[in-house]
N, C-alpha and C. Protein backbone atom coordinates (compact mmCIF):
# COMPACT_ATOMS: atom_id res chain seq x y z
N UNK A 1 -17.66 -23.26 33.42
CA UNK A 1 -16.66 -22.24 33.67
C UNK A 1 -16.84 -21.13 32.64
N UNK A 2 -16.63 -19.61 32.98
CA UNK A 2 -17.20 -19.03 32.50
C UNK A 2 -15.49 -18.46 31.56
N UNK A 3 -15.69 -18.02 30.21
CA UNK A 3 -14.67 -17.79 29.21
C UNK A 3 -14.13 -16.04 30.34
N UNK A 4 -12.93 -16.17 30.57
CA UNK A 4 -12.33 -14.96 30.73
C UNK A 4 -12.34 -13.57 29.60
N UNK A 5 -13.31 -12.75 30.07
CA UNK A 5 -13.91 -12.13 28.76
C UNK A 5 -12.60 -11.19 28.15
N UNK A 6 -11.16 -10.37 28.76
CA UNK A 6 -10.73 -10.30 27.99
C UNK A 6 -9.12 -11.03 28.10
N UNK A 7 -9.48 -12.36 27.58
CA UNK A 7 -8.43 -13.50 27.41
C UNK A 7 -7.75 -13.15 26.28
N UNK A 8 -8.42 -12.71 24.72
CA UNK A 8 -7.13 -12.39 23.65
C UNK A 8 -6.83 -11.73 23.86
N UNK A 9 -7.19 -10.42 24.56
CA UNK A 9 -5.84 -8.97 25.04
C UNK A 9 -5.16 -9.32 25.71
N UNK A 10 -5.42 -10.23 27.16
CA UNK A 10 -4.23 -10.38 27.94
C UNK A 10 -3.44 -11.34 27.17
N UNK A 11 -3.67 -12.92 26.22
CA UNK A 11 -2.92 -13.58 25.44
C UNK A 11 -2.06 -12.76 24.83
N UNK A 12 -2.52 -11.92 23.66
CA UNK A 12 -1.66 -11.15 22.82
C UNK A 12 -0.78 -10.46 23.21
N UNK A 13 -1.16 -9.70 24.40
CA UNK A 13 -0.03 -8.58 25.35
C UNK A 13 0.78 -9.91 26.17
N UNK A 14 0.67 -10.86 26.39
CA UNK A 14 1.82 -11.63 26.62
C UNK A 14 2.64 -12.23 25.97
N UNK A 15 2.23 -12.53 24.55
CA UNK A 15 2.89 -13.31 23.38
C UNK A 15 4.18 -12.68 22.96
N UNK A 16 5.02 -13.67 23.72
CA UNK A 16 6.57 -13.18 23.13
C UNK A 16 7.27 -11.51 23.74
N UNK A 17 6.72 -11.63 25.24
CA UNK A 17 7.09 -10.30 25.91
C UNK A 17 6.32 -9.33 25.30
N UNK A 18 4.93 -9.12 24.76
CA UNK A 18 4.33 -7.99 24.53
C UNK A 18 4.76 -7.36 22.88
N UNK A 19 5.74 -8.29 21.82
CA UNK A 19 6.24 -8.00 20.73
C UNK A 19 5.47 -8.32 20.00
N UNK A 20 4.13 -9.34 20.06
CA UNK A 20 3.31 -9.88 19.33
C UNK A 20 2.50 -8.64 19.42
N UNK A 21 1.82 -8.21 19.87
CA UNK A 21 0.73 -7.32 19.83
C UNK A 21 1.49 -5.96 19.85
N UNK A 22 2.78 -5.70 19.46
CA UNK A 22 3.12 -4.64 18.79
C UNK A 22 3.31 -4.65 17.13
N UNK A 23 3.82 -5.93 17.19
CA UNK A 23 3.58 -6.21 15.63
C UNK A 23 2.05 -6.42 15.09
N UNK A 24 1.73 -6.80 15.62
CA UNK A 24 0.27 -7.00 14.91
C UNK A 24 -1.05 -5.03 14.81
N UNK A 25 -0.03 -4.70 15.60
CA UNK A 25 0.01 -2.55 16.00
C UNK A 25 -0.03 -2.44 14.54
N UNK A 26 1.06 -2.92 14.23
CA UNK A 26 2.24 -2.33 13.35
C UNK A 26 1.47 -2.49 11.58
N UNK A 27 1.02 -3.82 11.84
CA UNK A 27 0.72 -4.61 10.31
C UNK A 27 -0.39 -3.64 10.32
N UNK A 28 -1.71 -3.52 11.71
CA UNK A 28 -2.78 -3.35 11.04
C UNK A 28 -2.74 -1.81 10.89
N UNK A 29 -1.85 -1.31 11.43
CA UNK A 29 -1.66 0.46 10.83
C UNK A 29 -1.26 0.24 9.21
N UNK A 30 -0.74 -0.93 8.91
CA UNK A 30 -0.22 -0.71 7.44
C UNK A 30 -1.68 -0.58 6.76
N UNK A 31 -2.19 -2.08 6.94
CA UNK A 31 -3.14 -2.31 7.02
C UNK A 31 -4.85 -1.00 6.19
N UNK A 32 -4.64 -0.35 7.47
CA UNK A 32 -5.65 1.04 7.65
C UNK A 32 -5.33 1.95 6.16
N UNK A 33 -3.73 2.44 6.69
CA UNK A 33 -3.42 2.93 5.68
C UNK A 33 -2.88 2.80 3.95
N UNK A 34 -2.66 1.34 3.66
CA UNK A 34 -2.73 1.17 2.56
C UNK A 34 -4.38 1.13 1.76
N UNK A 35 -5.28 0.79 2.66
CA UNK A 35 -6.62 0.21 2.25
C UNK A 35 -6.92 2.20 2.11
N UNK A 36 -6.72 2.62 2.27
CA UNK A 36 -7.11 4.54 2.44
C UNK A 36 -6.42 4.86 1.32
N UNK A 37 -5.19 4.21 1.23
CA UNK A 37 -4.60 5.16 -0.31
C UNK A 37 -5.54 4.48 -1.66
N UNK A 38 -5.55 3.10 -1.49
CA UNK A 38 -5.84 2.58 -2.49
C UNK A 38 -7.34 2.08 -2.93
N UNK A 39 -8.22 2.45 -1.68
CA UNK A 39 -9.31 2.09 -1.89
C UNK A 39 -9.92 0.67 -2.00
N UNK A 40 -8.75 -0.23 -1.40
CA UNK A 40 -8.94 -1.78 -2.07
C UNK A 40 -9.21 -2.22 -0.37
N UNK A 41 -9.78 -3.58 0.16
CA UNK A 41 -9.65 -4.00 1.20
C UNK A 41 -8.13 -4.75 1.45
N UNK A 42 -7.68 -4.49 2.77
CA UNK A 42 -6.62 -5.15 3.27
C UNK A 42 -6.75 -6.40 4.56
N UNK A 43 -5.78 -7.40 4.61
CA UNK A 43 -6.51 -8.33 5.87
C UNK A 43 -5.24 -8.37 6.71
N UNK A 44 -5.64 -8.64 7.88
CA UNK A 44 -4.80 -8.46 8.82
C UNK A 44 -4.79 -10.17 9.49
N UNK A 45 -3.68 -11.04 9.50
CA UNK A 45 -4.27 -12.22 10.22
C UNK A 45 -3.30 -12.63 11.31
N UNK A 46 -3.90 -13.17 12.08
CA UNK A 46 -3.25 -13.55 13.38
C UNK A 46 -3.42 -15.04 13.57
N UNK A 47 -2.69 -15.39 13.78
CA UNK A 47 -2.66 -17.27 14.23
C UNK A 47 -2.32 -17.83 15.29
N UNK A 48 -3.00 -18.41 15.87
CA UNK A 48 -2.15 -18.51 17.14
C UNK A 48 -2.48 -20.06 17.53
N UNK A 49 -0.76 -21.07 17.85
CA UNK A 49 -0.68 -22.29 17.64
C UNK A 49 -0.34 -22.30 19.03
N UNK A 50 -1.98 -23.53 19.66
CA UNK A 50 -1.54 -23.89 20.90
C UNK A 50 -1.49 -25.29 21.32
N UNK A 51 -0.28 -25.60 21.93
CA UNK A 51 0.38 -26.94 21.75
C UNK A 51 0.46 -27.32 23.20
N UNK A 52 -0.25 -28.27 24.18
CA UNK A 52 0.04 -28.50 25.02
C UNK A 52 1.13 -29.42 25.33
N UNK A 53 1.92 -29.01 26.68
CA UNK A 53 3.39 -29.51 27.06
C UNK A 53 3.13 -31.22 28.29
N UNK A 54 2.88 -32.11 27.21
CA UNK A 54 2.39 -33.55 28.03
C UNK A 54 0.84 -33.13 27.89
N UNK A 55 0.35 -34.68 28.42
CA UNK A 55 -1.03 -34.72 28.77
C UNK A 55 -1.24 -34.72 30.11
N UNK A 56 -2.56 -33.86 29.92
CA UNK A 56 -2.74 -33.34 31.27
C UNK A 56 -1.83 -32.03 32.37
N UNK A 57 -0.90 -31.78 31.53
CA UNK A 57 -0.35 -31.09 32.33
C UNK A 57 -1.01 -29.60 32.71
N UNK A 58 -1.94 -29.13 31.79
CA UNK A 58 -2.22 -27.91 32.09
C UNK A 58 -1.20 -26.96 31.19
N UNK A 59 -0.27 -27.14 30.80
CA UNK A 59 0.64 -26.08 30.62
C UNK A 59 0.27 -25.82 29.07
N UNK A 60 0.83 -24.87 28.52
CA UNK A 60 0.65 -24.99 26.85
C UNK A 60 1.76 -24.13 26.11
N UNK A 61 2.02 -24.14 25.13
CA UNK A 61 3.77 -23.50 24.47
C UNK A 61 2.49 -22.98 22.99
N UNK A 62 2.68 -21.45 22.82
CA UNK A 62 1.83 -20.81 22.65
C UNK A 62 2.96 -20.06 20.99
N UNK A 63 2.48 -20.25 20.24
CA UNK A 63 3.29 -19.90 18.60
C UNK A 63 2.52 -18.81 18.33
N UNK A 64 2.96 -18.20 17.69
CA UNK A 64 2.30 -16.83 16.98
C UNK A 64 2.85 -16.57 15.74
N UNK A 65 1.68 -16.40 14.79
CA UNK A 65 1.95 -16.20 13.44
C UNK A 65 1.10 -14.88 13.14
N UNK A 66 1.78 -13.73 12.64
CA UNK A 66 1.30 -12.28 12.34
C UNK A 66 1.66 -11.99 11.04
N UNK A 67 0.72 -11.73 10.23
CA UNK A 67 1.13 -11.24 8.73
C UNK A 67 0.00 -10.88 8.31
N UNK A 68 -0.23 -9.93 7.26
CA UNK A 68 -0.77 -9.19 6.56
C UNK A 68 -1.17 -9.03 4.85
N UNK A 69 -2.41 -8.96 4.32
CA UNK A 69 -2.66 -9.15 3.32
C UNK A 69 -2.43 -7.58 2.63
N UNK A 70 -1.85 -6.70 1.62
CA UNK A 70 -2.39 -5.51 1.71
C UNK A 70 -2.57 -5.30 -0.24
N UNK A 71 -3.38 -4.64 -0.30
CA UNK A 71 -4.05 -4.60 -1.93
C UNK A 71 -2.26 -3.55 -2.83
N UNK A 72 -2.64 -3.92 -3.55
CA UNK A 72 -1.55 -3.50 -4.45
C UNK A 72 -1.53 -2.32 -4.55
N UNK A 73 -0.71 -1.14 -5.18
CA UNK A 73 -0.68 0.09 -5.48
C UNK A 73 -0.83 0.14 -7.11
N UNK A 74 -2.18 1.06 -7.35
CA UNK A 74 -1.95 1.12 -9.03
C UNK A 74 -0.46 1.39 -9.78
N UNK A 75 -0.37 0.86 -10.96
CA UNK A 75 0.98 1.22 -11.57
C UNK A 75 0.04 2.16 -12.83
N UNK A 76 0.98 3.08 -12.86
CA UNK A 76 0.75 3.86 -14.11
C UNK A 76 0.99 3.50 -15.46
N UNK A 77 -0.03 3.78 -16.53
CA UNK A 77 0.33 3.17 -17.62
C UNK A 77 1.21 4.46 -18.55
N UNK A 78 1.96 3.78 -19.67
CA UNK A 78 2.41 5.27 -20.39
C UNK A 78 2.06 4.70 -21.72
N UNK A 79 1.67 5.83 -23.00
CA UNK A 79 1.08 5.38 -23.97
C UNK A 79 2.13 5.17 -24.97
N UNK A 80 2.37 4.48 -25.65
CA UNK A 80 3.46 4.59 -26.95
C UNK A 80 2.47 4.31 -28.22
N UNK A 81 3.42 4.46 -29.20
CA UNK A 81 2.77 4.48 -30.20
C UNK A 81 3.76 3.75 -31.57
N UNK A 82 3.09 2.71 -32.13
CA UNK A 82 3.75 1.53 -33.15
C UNK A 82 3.85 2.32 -34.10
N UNK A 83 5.37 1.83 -34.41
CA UNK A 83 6.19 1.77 -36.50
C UNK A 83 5.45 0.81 -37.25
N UNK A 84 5.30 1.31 -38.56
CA UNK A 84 5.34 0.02 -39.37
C UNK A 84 6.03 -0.81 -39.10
N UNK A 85 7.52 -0.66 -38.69
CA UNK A 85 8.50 -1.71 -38.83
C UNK A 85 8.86 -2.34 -37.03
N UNK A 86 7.50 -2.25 -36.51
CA UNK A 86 7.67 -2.62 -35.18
C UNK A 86 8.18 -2.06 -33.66
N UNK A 87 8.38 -0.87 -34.28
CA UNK A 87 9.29 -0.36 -32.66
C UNK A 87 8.37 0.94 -32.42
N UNK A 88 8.40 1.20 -30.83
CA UNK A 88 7.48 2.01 -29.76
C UNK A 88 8.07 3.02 -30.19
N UNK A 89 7.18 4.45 -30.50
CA UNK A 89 7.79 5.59 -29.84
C UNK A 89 6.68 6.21 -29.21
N UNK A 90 6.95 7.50 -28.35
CA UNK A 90 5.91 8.09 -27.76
C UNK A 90 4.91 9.43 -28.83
N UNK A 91 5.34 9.35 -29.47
CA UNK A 91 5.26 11.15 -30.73
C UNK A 91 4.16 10.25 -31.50
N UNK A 92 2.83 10.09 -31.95
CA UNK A 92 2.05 10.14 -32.89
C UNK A 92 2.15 10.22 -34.20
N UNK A 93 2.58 9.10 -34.79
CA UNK A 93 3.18 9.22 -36.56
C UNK A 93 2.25 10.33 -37.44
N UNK A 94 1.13 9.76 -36.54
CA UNK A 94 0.28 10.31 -37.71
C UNK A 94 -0.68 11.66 -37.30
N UNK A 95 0.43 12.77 -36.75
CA UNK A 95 -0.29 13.66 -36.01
C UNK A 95 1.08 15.12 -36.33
N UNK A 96 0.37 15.57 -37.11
CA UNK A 96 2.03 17.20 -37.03
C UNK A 96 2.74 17.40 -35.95
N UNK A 97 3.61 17.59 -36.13
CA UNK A 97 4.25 18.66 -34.71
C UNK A 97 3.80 19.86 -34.92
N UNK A 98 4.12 20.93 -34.11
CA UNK A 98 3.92 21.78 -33.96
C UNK A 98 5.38 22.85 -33.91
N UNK A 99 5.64 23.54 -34.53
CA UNK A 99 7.03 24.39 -34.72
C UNK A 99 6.64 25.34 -33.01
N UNK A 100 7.08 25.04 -32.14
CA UNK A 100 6.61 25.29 -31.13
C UNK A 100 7.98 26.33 -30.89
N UNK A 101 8.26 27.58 -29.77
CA UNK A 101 9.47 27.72 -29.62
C UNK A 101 9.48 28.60 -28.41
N UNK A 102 10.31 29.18 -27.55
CA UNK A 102 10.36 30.31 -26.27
C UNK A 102 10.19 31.53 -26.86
N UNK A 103 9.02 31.96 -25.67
CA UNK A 103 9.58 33.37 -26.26
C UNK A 103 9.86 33.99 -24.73
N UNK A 104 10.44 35.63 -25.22
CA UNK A 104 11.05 35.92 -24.35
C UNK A 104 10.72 36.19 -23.33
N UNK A 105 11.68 36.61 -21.89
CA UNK A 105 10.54 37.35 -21.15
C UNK A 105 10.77 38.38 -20.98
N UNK A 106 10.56 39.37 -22.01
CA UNK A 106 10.42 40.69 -21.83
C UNK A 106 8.83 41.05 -21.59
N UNK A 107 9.22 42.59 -21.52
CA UNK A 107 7.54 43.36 -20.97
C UNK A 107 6.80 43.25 -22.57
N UNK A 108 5.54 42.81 -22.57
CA UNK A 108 4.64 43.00 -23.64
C UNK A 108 4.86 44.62 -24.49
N UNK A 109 5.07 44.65 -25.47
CA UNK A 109 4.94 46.10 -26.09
C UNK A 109 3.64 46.39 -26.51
N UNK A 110 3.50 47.36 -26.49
CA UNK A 110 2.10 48.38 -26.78
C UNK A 110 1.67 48.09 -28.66
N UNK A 111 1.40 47.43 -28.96
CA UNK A 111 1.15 47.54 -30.32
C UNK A 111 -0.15 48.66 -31.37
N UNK A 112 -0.89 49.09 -30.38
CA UNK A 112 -1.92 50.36 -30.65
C UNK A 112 -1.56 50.95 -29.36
N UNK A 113 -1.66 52.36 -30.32
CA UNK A 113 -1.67 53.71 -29.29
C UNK A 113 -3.79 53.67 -28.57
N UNK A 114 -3.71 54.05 -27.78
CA UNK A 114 -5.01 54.71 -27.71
C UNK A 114 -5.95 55.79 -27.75
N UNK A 115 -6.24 55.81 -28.66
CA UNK A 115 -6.90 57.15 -29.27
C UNK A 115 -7.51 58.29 -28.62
């Protein structure tokens, strides 16, 4: 007997009124698009538990398991910087400030005439 060549599309589009193969839409769009932001591979898995109803009957009660692997999102690091006496700050002990300050926004003045 020859395998019904497309048996997992019509399975999946029947699984659970057609909700299985919208979810499984759903994961592997996450799927696509997390693996694009992050550059990492993502897995998409499908399971499918088939349990026949008696022996011999022909019939079968058909489970579906849909879930998704997807790679992490980098976390950003922030730098601090150690006290002698143990505690973080972000400012460089060992680096000047700078007397930094606004200036205004007026028009630039002419400081040489031109000759």
């Amino acid at each position: 007997m020859a395998t019904r060549p497309d048996l997992f599309a019509f399975t999946m589009s029947q699984l659970r009124n057609g909700s299985a193969g919208v979810e499984a839409s759903e994961l592997l769009n996450e799927c696509v698009t997390r693996a694009r932001e992050t550059g990492k591979p993502a897995e998409l898995l499908i399971k499918i538990k088939i349990k026949p109803d008696g022996a011999g009957a022909g019939q079968y009660f058909l489970e579906d398991t849909i879930s998704n692997k997807l790679p992490k999102q980098e976390r950003s690091k922030t730098l601090f910087f150690g006290t002698p006496d143990g505690n973080l700050q972000r400012n460089d002990p060992n680096q000047r400030s700078l007397d930094l300050r606004a200036v205004d926004e007026e028009k630039p003045v002419e400081l040489k005439k031109p000759a």
